[in-house]
PDB file of N, CA and C in Angstrom:
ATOM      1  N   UNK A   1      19.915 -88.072   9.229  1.00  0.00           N
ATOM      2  CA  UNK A   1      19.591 -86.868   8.507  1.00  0.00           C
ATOM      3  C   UNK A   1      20.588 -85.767   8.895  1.00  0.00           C
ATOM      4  N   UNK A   2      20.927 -84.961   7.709  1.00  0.00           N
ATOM      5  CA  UNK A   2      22.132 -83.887   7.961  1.00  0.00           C
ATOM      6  C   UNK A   2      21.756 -83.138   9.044  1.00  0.00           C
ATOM      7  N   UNK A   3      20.189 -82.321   8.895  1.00  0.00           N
ATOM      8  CA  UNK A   3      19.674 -81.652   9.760  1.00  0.00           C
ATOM      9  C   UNK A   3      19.862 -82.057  11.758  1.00  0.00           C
ATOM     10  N   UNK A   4      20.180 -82.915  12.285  1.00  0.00           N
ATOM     11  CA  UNK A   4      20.330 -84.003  13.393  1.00  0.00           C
ATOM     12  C   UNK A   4      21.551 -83.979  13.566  1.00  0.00           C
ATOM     13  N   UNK A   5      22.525 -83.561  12.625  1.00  0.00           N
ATOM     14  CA  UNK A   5      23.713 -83.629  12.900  1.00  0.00           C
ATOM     15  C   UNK A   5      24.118 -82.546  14.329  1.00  0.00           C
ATOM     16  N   UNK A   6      24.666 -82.860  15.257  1.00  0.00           N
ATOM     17  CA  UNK A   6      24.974 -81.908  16.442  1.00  0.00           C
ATOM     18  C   UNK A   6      26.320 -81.363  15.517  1.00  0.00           C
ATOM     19  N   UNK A   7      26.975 -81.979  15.342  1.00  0.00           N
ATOM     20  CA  UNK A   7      28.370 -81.353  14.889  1.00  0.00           C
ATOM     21  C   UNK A   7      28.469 -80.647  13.805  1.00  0.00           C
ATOM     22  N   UNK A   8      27.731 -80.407  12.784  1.00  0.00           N
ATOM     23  CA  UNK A   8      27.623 -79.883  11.415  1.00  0.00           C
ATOM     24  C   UNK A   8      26.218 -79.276  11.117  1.00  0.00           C
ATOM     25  N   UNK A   9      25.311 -79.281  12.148  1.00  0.00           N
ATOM     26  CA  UNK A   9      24.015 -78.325  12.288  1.00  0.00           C
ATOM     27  C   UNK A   9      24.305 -76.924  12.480  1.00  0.00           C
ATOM     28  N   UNK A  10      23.676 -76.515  11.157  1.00  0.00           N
ATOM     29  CA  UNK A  10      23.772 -74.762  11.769  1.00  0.00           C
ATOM     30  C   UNK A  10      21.998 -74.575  11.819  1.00  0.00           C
ATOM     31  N   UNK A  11      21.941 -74.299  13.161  1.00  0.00           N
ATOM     32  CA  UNK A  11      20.809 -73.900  13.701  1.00  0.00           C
ATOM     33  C   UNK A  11      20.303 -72.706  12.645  1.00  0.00           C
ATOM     34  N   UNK A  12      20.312 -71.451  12.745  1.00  0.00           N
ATOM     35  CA  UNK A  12      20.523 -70.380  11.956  1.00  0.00           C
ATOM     36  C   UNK A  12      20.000 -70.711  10.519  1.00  0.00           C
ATOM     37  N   UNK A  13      20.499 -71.537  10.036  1.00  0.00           N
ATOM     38  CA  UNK A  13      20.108 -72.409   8.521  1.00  0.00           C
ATOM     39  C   UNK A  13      19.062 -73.217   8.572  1.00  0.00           C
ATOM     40  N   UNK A  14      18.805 -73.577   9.366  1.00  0.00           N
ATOM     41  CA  UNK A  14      17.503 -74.651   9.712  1.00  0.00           C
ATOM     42  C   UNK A  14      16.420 -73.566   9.987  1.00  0.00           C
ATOM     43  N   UNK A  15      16.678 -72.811  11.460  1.00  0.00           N
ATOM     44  CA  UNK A  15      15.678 -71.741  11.065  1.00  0.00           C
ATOM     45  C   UNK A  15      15.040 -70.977  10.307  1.00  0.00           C
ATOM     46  N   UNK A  16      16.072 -70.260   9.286  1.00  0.00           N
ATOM     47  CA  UNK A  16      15.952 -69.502   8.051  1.00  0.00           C
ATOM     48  C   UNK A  16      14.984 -70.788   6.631  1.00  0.00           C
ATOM     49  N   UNK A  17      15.312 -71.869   6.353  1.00  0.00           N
ATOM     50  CA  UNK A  17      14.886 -72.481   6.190  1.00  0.00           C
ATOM     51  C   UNK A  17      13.371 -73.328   6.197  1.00  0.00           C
ATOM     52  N   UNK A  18      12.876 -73.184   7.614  1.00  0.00           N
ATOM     53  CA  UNK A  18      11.579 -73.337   8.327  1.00  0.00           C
ATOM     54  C   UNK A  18      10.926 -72.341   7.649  1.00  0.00           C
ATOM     55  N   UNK A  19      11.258 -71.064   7.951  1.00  0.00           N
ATOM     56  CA  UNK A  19      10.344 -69.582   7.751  1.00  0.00           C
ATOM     57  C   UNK A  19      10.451 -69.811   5.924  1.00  0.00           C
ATOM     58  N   UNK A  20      11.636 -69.944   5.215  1.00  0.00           N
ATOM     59  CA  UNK A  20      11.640 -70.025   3.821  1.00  0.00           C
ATOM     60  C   UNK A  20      10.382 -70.934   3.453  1.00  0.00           C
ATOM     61  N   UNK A  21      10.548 -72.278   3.288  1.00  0.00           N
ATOM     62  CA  UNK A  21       9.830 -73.216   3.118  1.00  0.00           C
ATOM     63  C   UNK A  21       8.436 -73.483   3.716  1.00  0.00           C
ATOM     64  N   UNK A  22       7.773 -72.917   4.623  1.00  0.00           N
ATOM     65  CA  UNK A  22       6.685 -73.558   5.372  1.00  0.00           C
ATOM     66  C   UNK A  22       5.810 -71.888   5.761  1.00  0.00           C
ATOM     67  N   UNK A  23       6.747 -71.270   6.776  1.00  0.00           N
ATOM     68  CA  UNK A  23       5.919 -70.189   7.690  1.00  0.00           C
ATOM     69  C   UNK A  23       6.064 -69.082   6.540  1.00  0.00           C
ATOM     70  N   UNK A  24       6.636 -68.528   5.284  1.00  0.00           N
ATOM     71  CA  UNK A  24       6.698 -67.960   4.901  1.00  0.00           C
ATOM     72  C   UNK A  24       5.247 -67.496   3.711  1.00  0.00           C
ATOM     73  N   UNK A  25       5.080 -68.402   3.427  1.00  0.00           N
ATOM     74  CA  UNK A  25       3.954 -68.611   2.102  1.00  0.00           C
ATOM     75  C   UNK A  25       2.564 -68.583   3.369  1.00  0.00           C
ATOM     76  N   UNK A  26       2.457 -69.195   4.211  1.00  0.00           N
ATOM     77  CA  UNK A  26       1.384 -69.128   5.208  1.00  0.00           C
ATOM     78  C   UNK A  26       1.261 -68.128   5.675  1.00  0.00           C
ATOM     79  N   UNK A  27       2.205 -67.174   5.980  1.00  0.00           N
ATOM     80  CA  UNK A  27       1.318 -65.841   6.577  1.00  0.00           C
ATOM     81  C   UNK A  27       1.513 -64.735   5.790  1.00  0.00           C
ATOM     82  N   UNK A  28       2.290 -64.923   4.216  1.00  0.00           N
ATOM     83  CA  UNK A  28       1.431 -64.435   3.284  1.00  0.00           C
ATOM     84  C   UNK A  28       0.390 -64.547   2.898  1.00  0.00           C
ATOM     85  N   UNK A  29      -0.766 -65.540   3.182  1.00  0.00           N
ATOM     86  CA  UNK A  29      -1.777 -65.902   2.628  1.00  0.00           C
ATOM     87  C   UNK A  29      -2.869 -65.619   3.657  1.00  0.00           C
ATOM     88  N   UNK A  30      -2.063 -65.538   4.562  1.00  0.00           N
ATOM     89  CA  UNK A  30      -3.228 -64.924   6.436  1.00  0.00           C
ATOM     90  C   UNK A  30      -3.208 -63.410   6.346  1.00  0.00           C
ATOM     91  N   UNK A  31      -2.195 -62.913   5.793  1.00  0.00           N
ATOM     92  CA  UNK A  31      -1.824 -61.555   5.234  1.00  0.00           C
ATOM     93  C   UNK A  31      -3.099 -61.099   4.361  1.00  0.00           C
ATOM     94  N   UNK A  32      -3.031 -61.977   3.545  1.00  0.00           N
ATOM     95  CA  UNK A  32      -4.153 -61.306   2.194  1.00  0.00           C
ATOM     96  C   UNK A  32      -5.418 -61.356   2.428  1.00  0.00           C
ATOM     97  N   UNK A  33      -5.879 -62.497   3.642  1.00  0.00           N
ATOM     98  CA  UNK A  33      -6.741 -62.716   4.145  1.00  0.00           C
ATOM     99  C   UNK A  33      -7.491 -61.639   4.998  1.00  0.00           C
ATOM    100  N   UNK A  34      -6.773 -61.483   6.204  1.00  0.00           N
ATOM    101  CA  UNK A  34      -6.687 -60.604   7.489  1.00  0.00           C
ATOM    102  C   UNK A  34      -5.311 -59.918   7.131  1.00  0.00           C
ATOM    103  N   UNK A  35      -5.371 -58.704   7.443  1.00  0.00           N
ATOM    104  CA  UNK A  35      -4.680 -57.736   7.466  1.00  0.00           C
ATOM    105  C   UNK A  35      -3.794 -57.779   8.904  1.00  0.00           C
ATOM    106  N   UNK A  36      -2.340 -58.056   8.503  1.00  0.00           N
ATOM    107  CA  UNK A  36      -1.630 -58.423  10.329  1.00  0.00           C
ATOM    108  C   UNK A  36      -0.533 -57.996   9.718  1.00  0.00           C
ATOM    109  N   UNK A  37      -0.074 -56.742   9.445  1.00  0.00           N
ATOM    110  CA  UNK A  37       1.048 -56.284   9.358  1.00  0.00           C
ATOM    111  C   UNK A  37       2.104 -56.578  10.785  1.00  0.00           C
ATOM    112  N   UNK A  38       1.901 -56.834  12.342  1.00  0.00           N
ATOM    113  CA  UNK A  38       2.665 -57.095  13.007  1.00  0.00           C
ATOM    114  C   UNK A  38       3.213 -58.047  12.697  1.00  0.00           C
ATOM    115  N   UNK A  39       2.323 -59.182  12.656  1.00  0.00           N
ATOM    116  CA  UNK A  39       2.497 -60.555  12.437  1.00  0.00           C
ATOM    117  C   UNK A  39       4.020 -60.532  11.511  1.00  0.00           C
ATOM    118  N   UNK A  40       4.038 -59.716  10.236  1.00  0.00           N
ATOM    119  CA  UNK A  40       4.797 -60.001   9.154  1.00  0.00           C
ATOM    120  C   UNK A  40       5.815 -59.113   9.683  1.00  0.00           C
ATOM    121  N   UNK A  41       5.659 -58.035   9.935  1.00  0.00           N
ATOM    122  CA  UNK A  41       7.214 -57.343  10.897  1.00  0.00           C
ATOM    123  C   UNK A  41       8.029 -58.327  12.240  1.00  0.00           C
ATOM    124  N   UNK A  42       6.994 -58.934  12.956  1.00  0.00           N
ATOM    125  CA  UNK A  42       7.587 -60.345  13.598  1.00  0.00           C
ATOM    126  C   UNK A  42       8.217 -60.875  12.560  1.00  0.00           C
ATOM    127  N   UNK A  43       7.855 -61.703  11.618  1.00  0.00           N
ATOM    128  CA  UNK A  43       8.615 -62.610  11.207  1.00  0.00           C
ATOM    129  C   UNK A  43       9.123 -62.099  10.369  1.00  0.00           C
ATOM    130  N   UNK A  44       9.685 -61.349   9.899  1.00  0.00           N
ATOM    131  CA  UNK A  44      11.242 -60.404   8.980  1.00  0.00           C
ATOM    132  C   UNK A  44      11.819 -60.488   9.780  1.00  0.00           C
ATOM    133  N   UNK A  45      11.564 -59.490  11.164  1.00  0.00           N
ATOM    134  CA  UNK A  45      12.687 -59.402  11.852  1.00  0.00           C
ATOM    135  C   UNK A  45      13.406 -60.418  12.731  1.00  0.00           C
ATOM    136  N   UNK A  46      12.098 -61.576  12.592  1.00  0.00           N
ATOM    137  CA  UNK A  46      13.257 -62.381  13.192  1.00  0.00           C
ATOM    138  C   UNK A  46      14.122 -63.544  12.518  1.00  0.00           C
ATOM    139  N   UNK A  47      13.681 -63.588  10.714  1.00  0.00           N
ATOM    140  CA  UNK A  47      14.199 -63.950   9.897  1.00  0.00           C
ATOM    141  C   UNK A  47      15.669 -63.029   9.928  1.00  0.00           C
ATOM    142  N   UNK A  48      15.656 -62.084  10.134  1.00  0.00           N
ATOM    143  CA  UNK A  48      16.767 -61.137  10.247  1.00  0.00           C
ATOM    144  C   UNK A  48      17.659 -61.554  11.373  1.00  0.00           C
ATOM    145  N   UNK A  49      17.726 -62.001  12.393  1.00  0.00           N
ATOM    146  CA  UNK A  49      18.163 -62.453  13.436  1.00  0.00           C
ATOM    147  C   UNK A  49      19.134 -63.462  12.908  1.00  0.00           C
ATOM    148  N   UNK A  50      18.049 -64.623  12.546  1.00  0.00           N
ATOM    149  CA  UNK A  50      18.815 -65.770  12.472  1.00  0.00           C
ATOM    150  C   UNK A  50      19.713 -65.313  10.747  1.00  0.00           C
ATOM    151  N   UNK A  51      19.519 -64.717   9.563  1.00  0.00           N
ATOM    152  CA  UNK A  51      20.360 -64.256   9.218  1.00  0.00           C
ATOM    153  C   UNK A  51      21.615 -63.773   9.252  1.00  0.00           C
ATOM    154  N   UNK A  52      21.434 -62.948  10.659  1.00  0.00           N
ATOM    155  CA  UNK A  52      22.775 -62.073  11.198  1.00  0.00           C
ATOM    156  C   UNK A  52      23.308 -63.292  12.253  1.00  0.00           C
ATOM    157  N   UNK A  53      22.718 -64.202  12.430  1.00  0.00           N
ATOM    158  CA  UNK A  53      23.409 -65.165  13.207  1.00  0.00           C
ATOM    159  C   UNK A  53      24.218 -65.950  11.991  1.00  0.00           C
ATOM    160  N   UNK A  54      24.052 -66.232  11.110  1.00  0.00           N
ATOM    161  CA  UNK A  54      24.532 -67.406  10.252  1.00  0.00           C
ATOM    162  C   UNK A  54      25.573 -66.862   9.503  1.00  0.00           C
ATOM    163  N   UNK A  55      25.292 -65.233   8.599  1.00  0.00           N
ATOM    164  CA  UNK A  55      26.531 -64.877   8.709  1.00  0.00           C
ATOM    165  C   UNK A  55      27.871 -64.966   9.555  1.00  0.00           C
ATOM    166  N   UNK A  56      28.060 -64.408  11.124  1.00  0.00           N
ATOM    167  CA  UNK A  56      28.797 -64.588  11.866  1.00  0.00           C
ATOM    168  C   UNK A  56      29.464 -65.746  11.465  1.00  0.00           C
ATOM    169  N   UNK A  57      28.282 -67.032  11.286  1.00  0.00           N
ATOM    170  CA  UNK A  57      29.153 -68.600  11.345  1.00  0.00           C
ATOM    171  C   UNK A  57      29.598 -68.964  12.586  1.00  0.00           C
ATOM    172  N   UNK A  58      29.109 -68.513  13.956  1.00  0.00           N
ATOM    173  CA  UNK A  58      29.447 -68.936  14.952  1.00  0.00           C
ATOM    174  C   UNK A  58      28.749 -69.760  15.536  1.00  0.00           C
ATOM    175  N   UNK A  59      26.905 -69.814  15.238  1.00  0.00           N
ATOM    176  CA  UNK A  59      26.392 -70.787  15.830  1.00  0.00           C
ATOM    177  C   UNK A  59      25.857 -72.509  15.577  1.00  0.00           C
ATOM    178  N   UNK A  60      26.579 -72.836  16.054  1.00  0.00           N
ATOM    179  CA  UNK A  60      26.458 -74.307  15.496  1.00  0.00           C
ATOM    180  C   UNK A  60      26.371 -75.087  17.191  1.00  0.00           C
ATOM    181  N   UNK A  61      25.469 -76.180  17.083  1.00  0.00           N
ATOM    182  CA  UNK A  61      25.237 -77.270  18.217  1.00  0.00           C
ATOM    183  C   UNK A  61      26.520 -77.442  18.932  1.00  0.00           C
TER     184      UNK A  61
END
């Protein structure tokens, strides 16, 4: 699997990815539920992280 690749893994992309696909829609829906505005400022900002990491293009395995 591409993702497994050490040499051509961008971490950064996999992360961003995770939160896209899976953690993103879930704590919108814990959101509407229960009210956790931290919760959702956690995960922007650290969607933001690995963003500003992947731009760079420096982190890879």
């Amino acid at each position: 699997m591409p993702m497994f690749d050490r040499v051509t893994c961008s971490i950064p992309k996999s992360q961003m990815g995770f939160v896209d696909f899976i953690i993103n829609d879930m704590f919108e829906a814990w959101d509407a539920f229960i009210d956790m505005p931290e919760m959702l400022y956690h995960l922007r900002s650290n969607y933001q992280y690995w963003k500003e990491l992947d731009e760079k293009g420096k982190f890879y395995y």
